[in-house]
C-alpha atoms as a PDB file:
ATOM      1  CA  UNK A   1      14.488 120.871 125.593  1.00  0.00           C
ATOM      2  CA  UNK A   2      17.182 118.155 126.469  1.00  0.00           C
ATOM      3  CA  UNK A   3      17.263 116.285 129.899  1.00  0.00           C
ATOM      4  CA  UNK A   4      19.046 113.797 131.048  1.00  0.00           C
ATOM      5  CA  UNK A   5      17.261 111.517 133.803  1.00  0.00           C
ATOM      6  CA  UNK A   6      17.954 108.599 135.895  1.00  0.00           C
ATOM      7  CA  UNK A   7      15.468 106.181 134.738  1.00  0.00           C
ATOM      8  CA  UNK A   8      13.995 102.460 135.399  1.00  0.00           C
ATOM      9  CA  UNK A   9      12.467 101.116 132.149  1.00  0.00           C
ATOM     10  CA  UNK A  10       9.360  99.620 133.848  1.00  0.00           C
ATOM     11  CA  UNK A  11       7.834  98.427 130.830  1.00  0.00           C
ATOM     12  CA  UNK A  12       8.443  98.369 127.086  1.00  0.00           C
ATOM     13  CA  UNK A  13       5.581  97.770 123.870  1.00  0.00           C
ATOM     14  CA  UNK A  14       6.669  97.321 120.685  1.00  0.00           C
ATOM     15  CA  UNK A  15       5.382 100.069 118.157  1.00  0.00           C
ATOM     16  CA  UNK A  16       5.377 100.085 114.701  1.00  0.00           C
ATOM     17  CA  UNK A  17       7.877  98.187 112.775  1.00  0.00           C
ATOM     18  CA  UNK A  18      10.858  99.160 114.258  1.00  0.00           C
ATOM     19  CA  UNK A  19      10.203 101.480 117.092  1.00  0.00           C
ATOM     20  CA  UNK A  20       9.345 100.413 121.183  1.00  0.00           C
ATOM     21  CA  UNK A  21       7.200 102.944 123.883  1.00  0.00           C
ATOM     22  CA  UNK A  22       9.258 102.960 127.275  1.00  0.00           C
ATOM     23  CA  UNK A  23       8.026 103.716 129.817  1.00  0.00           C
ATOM     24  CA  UNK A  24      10.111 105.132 132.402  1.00  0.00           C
ATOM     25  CA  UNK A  25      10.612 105.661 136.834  1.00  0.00           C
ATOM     26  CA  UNK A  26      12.374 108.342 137.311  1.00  0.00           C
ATOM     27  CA  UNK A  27      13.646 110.447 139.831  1.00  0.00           C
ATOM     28  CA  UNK A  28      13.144 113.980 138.402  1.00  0.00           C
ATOM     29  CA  UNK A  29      10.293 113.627 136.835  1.00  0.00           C
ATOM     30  CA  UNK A  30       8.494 110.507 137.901  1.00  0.00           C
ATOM     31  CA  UNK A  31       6.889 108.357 135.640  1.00  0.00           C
ATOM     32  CA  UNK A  32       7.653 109.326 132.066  1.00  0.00           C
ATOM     33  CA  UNK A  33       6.423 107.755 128.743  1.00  0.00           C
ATOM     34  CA  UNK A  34       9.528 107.563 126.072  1.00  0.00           C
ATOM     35  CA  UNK A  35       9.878 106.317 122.159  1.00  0.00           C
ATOM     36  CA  UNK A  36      12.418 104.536 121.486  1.00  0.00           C
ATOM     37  CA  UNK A  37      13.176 104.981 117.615  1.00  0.00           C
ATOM     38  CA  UNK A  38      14.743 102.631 115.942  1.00  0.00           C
ATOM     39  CA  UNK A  39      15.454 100.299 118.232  1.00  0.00           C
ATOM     40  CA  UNK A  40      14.273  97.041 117.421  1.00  0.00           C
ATOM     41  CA  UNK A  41      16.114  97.218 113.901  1.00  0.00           C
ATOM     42  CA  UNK A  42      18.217  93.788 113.438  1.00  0.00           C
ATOM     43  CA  UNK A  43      21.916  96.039 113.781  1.00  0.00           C
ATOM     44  CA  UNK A  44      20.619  98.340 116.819  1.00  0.00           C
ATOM     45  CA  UNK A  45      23.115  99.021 119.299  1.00  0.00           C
ATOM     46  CA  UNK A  46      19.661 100.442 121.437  1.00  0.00           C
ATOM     47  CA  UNK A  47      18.054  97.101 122.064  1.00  0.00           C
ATOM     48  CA  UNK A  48      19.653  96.286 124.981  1.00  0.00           C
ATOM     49  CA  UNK A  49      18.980  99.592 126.412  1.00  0.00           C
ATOM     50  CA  UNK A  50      15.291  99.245 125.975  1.00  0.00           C
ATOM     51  CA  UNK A  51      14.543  96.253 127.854  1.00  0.00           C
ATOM     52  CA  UNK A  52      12.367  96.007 130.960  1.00  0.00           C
ATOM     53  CA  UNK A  53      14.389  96.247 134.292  1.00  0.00           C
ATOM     54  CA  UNK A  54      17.185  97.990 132.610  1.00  0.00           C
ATOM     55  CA  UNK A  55      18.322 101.363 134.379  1.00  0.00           C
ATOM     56  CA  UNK A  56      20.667 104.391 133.739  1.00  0.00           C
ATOM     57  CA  UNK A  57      21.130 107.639 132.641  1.00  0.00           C
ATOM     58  CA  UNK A  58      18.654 108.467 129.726  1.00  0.00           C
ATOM     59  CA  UNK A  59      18.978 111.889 127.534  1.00  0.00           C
ATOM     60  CA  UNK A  60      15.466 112.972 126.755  1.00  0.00           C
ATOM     61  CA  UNK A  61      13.899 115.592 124.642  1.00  0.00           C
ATOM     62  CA  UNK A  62      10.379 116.298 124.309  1.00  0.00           C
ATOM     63  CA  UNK A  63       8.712 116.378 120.545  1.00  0.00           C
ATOM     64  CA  UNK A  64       5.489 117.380 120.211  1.00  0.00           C
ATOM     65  CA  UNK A  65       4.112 116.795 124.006  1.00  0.00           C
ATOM     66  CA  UNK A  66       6.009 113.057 124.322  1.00  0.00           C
ATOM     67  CA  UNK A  67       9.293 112.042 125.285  1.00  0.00           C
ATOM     68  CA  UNK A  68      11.873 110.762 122.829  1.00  0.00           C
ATOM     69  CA  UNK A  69      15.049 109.326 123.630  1.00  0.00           C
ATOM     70  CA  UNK A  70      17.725 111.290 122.420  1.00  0.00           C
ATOM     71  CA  UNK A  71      20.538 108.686 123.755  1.00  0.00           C
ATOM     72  CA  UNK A  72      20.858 105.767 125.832  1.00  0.00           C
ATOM     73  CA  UNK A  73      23.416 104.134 128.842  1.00  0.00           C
ATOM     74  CA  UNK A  74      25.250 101.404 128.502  1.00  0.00           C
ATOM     75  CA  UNK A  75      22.433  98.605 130.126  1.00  0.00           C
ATOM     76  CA  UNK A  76      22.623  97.381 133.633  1.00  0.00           C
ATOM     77  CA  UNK A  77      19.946  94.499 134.619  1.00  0.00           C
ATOM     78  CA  UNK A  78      18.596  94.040 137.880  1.00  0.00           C
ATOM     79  CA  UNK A  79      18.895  90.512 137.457  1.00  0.00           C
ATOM     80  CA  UNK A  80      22.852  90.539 137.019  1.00  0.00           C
ATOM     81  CA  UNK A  81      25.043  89.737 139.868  1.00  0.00           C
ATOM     82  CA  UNK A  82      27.942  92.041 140.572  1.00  0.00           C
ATOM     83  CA  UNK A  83      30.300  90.284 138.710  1.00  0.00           C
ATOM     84  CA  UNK A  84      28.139  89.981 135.417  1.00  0.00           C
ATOM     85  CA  UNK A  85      26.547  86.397 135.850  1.00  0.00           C
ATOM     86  CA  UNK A  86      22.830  86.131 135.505  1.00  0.00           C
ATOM     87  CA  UNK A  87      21.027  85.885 138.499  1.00  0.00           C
ATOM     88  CA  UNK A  88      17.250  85.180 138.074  1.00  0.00           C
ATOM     89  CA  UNK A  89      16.238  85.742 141.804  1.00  0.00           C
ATOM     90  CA  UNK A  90      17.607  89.514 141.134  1.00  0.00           C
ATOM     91  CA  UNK A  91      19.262  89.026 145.334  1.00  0.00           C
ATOM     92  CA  UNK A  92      22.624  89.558 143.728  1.00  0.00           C
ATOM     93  CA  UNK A  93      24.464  87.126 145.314  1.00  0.00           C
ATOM     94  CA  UNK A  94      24.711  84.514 142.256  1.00  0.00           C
ATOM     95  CA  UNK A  95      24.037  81.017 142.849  1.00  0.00           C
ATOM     96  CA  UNK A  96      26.029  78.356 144.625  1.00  0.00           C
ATOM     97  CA  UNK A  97      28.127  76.239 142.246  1.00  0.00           C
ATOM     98  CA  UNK A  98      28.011  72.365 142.297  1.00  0.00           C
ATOM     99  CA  UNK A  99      31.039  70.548 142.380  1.00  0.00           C
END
């Protein structure tokens, strides 16, 4: 069974060689516990999707009682500004530029 949630990673472990356990907030379903195959291999396009504070749309299906990501969002941070500049007080407003 496929779902696709709206999900916060709140945490991510590395497993095995190449694999990471997410665990994600959700609206739907809560908190959900994810593997993310794959994903640390050095030509993943997942990596950045499987970060902590990352958030999006997530397609899940469940394997054998767990969750496995099926496909992942293009990455948003909470600690970008709007306009793409990293902001490491996570207000959004960037910082003030010296002159």
């Amino acid at each position: 069974m496929q779902q696709t949630v709206f999900a916060v990673v709140a945490q991510a472990v590395n497993y095995r060689d190449h694999d990471r356990i997410l665990t994600l907030v959700t609206r739907e379903r809560g908190t959900v516990t994810a593997t993310a195959r794959g994903c640390r291999k050095p030509q993943s396009k997942l990596m950045s999707c499987a970060q902590p504070a990352v958030y999006g749309e997530y397609e899940l299906a469940e394997a054998k009682r767990q969750m496995v990501r099926e496909k992942l969002p293009s990455p948003r941070n909470f600690l970008q500004s709007p306009d793409g500049s990293y902001d490491p007080d996570g207000c959004g407003a960037g910082r003030a530029r010296r002159p």
